[in-house]
C-alpha atoms as a PDB file:
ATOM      1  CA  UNK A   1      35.964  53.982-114.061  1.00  0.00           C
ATOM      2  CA  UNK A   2      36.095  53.817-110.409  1.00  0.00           C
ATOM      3  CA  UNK A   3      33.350  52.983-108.540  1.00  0.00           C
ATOM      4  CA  UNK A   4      34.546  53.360-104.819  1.00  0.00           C
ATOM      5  CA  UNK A   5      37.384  53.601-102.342  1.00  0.00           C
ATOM      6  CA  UNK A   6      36.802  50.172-101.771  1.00  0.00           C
ATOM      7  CA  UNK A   7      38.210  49.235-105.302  1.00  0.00           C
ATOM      8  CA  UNK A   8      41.700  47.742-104.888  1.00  0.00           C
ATOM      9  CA  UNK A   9      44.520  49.592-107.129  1.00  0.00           C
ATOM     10  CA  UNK A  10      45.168  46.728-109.959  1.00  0.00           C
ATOM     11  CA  UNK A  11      48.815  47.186-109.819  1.00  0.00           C
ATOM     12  CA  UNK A  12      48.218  46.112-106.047  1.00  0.00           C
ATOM     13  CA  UNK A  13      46.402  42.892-106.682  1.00  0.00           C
ATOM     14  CA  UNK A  14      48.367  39.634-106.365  1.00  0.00           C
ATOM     15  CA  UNK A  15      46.465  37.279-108.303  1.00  0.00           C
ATOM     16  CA  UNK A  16      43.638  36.766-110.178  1.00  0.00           C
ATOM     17  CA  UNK A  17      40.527  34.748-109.515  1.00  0.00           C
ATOM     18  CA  UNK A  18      42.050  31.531-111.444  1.00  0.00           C
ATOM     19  CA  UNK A  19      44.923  31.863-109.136  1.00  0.00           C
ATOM     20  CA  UNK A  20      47.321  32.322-112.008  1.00  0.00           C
ATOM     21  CA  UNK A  21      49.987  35.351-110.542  1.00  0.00           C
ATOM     22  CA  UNK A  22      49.458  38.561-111.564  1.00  0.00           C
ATOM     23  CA  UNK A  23      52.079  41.201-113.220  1.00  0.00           C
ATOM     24  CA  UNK A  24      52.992  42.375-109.602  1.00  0.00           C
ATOM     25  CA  UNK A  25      52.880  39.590-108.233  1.00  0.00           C
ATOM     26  CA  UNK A  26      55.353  38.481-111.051  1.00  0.00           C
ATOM     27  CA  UNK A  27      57.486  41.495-110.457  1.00  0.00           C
ATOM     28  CA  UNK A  28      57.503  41.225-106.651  1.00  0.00           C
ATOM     29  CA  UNK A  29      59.121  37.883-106.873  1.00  0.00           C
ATOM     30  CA  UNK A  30      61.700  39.206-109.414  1.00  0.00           C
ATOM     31  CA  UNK A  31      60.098  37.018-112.508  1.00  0.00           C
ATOM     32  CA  UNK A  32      60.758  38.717-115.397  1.00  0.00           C
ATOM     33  CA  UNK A  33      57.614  38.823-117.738  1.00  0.00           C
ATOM     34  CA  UNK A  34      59.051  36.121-120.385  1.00  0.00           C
ATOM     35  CA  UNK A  35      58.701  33.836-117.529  1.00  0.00           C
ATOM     36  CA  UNK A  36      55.006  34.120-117.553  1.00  0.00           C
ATOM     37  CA  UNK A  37      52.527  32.745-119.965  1.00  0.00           C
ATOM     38  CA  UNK A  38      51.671  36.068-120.950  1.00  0.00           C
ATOM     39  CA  UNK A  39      54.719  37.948-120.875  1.00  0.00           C
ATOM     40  CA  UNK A  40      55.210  41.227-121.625  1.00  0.00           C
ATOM     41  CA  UNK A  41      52.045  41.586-124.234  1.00  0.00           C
ATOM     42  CA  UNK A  42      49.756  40.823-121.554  1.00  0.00           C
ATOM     43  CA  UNK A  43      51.671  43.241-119.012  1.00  0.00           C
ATOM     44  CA  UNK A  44      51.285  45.785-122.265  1.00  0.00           C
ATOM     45  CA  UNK A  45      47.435  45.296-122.580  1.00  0.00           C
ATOM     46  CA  UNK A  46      46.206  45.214-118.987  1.00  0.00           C
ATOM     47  CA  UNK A  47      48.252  48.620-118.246  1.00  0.00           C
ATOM     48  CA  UNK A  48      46.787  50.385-121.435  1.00  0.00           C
ATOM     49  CA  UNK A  49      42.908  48.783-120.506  1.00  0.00           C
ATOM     50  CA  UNK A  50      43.954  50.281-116.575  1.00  0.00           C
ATOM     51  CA  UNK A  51      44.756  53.708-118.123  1.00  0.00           C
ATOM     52  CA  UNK A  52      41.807  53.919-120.389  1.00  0.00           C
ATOM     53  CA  UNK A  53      39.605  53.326-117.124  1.00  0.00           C
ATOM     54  CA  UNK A  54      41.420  55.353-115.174  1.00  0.00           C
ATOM     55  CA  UNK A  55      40.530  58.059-117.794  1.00  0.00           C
ATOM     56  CA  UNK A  56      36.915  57.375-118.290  1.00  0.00           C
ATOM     57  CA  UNK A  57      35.072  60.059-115.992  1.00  0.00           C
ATOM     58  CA  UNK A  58      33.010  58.633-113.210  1.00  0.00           C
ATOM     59  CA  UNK A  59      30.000  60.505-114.827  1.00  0.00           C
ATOM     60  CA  UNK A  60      29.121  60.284-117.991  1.00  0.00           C
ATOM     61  CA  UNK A  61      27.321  64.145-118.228  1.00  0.00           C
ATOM     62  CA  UNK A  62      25.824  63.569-121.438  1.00  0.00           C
ATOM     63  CA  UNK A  63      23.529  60.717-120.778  1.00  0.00           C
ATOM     64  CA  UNK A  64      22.793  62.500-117.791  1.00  0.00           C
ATOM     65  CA  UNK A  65      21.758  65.461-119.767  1.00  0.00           C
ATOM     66  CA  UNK A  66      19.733  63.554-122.143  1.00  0.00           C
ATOM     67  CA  UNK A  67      18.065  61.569-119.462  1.00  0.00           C
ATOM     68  CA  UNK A  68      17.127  65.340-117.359  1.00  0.00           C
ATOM     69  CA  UNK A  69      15.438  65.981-120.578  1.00  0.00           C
ATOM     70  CA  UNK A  70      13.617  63.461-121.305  1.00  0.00           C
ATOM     71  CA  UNK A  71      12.266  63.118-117.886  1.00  0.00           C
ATOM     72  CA  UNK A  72      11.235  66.617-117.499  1.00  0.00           C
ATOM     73  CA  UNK A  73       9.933  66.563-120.684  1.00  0.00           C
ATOM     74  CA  UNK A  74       7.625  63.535-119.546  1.00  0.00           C
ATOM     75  CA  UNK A  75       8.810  61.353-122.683  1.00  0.00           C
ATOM     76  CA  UNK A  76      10.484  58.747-120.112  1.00  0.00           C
ATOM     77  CA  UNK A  77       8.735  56.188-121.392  1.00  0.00           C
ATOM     78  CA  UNK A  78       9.546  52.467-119.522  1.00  0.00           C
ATOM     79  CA  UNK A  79       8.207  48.760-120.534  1.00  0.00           C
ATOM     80  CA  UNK A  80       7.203  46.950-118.163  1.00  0.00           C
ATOM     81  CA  UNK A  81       7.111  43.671-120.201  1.00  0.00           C
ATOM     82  CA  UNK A  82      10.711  44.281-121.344  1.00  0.00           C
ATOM     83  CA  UNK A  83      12.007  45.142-117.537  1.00  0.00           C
ATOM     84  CA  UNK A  84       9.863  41.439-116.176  1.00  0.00           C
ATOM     85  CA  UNK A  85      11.770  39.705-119.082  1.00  0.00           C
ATOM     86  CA  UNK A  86      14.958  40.812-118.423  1.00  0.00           C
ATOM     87  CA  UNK A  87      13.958  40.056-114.541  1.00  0.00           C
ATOM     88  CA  UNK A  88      13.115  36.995-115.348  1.00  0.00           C
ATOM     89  CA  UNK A  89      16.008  36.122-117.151  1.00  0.00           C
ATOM     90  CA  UNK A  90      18.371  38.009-115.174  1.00  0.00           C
END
C-alpha cells in the first residue's frame, strides 16, 4: 500500500534501521546473496511481501461502503470509554 510520493522505492533503500545492508545494497557492491545472513530466502520473501503491497489498492472500497452506510444510516455508534483507553494507553 502506498501511502505517498514521499515513500522511498524498497529496492532503492540501502540499509535498514539496524544498519545491517540491504538486498541492493548487497547487489550494488556485487555480494552475492549467500554472502549475507539471509541469503537468497530473505531476498525471496521481502520481494513477494513488496509485490503483495504493491498490489493492495490504496482504498479499500468496501469498508468505505460499509462505513457510508452506517453513517448515513445514523448507526455509527463510537465509545468514548474505549477511544480514552486506548488514548491512554496509546
Amino acid at each position: 500500500m502506498r501511502i505517498g510520493p514521499d515513500i522511498p522505492d524498497l529496492q532503492v533503500v540501502s540499509t535498514t534501521r539496524l544498519g545491517v545492508p540491504s538486498a541492493a545494497a548487497n547487489k550494488a557492491r556485487q555480494i552475492s546473496p549467500d554472502e549475507t545472513d539471509g541469503g537468497l530466502e530473505d531476498k525471496l520473501s521481502i520481494s513477494a511481501l513488496t509485490t503483495q503491497a504493491l498490489q493492495t489498492p490504496e482504498i479499500r472500497q468496501g469498508q468505505v461502503d460499509n462505513l457510508e452506510r452506517i453513517v448515513s444510516e445514523g448507526e455509527y455508534r463510537l465509545d468514548p470509554g474505549q477511544i480514552a483507553s486506548a488514548m491512554l494507553n496509546y
